[in-house]
Protein backbone atom coordinates (compact mmCIF):
# COMPACT_ATOMS: atom_id res chain seq x y z
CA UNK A 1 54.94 -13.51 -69.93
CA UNK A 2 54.75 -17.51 -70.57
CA UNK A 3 52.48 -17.18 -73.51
CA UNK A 4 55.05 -14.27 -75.34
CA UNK A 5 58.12 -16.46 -74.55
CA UNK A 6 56.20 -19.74 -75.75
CA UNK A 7 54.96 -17.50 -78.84
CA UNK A 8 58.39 -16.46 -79.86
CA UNK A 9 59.94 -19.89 -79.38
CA UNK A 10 56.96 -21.42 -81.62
CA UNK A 11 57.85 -18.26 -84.14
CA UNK A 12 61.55 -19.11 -84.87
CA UNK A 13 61.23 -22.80 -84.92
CA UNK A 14 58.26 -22.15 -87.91
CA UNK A 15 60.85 -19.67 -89.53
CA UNK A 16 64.23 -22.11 -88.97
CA UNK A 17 62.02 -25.10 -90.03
CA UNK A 18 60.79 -23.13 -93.19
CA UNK A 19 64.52 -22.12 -93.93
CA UNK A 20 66.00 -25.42 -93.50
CA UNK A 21 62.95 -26.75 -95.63
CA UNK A 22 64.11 -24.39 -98.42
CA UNK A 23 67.51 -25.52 -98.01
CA UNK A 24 66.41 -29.34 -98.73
CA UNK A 25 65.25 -28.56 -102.32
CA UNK A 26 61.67 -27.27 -101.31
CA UNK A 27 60.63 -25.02 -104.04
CA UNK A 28 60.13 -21.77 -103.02
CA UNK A 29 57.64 -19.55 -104.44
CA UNK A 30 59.04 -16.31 -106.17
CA UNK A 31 57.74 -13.13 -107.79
CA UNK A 32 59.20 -9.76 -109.17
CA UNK A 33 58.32 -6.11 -108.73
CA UNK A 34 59.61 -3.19 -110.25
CA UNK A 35 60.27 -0.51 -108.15
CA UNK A 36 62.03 3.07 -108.93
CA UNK A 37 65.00 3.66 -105.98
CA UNK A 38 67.39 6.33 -106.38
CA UNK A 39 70.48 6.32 -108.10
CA UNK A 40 71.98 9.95 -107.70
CA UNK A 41 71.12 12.89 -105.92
CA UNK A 42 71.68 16.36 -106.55
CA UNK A 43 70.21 19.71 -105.72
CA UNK A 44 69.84 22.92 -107.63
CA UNK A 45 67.50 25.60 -108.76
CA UNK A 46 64.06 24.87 -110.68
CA UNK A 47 61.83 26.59 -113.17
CA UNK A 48 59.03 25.61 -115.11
CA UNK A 49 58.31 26.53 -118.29
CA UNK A 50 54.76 26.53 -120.46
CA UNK A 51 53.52 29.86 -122.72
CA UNK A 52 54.01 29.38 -125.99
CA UNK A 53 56.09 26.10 -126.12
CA UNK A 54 52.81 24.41 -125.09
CA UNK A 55 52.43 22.52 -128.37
CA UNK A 56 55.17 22.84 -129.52
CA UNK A 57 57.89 19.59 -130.02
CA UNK A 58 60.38 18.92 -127.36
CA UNK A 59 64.05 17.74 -127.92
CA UNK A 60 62.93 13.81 -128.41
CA UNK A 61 59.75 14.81 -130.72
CA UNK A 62 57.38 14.26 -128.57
CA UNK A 63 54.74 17.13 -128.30
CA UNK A 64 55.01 19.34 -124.82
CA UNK A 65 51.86 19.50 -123.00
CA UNK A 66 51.55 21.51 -119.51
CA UNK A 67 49.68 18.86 -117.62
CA UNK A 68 52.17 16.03 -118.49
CA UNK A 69 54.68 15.24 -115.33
CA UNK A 70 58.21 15.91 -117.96
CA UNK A 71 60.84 17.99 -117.63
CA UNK A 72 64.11 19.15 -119.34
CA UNK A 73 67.27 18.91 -118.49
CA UNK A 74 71.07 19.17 -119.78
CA UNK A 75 72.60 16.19 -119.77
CA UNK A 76 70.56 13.30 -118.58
CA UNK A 77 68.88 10.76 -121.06
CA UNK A 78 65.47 10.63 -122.41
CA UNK A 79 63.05 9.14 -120.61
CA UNK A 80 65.13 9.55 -117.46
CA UNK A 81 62.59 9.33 -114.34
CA UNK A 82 63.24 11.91 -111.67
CA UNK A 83 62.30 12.77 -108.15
CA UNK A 84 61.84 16.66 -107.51
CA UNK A 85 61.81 17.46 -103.88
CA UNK A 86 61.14 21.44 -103.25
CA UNK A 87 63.38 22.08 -100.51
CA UNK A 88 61.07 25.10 -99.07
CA UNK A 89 58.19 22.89 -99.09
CA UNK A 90 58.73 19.27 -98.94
CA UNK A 91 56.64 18.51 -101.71
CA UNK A 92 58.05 16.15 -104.15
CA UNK A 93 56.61 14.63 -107.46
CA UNK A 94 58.52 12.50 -110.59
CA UNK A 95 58.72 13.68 -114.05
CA UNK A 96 59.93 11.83 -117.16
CA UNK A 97 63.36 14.10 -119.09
CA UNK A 98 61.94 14.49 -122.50
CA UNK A 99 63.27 18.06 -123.03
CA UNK A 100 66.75 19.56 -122.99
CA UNK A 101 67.32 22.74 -120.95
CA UNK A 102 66.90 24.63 -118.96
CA UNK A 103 69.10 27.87 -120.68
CA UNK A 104 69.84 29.82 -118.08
CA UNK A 105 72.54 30.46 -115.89
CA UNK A 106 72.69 28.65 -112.68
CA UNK A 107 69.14 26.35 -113.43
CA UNK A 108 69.14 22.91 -113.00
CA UNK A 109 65.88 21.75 -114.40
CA UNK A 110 62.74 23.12 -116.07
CA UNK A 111 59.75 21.41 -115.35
CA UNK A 112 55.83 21.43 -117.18
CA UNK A 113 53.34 23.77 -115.61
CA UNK A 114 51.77 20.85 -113.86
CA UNK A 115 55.24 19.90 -112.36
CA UNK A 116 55.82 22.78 -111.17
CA UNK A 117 52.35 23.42 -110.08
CA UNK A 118 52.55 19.93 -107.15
CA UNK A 119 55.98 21.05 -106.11
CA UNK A 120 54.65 24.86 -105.23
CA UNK A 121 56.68 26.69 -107.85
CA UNK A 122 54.40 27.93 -110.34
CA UNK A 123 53.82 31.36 -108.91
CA UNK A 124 57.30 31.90 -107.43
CA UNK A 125 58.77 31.14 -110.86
CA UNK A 126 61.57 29.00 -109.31
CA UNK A 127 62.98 27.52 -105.90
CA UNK A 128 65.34 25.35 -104.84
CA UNK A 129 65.14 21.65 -105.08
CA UNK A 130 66.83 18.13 -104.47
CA UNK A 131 67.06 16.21 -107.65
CA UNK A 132 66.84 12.27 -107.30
CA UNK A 133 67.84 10.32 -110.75
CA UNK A 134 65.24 7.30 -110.28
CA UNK A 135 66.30 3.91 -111.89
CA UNK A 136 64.30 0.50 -112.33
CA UNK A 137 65.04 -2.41 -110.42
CA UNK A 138 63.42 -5.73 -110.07
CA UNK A 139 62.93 -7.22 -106.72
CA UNK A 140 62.57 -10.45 -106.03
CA UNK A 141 60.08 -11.09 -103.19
CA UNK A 142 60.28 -14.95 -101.96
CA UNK A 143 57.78 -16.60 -100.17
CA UNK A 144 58.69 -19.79 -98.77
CA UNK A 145 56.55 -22.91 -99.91
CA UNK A 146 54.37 -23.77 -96.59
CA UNK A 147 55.64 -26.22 -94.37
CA UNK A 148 52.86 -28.75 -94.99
CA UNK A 149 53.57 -29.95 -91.05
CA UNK A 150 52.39 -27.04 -89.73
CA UNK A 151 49.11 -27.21 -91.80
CA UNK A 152 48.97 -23.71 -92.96
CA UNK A 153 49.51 -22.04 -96.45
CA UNK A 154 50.18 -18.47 -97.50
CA UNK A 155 48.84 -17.07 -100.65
CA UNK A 156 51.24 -14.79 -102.53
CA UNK A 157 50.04 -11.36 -102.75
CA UNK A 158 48.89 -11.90 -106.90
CA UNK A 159 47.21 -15.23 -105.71
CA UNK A 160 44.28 -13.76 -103.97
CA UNK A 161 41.44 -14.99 -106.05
């Protein structure tokens, strides 16, 4: 019981020295990450949609192929990243918007064969799903500049060598 009380007391001294050495103009390490977090979520009815539009151009020009991870969909923007959840299944995957669509009633979102495919759609035809509009953000993740006292050092994660 000593040695986890004497642990956690060494523990947050380290981290409130490390702090307050930050706070005295020690540099502190920093790097950035992009992540995709959710913006909005929705739900609604999927399809997919392949045949004869395979080839063919999609709303922005770009050619549709069934084993890319895009999708169409009314309103949102090109290139628009998207979460599709299939609520009778769990399974989830991300597609890029690069279509407009889907055209019928009560349909939220058409996604490529292979979309439709991971979600477990593809033989149903369509199912219900949880849409999740992804966005970028950058995240800074700060490592404190060692505390040279304490004779230790820790590498940032891109500094392994």
């Amino acid at each position: 019981m000593k040695k986890k009380l004497l642990f956690c007391v060494a523990w947050l001294s380290l981290a409130a020295a490390s702090s307050h050495a930050a706070g005295r103009g020690h540099p502190i390490e920093t790097q950035t990450r992009n992540i995709l977090q959710p913006v909005t979520v929705t739900s609604g009815v999927a399809s997919w949609y392949g045949g004869r539009w395979i080839g063919r151009k999609t709303a922005n020009g770009e050619t549709y192929r069934a084993g890319d991870r895009t999708a169409a969909h009314k309103t949102l923007p090109f290139g628009t990243m998207v979460r599709v959840t299939s609520e009778s299944s769990g399974r989830s995957t991300v597609v890029r918007i690069n279509n407009r669509g889907p055209f019928v009633k009560g349909r939220a979102i058409d996604l490529s064969v292979v979309a439709a495919e991971e979600l477990g759609l593809y033989s149903r035809g369509v199912g219900r799903v949880k849409l999740e509009v992804l966005a970028e953000k950058e995240v800074l993740v700060a490592a404190a500049e060692p505390v040279r006292k304490f004779g230790w050092t820790r590498p940032l994660a891109g500094d392994r060598k």
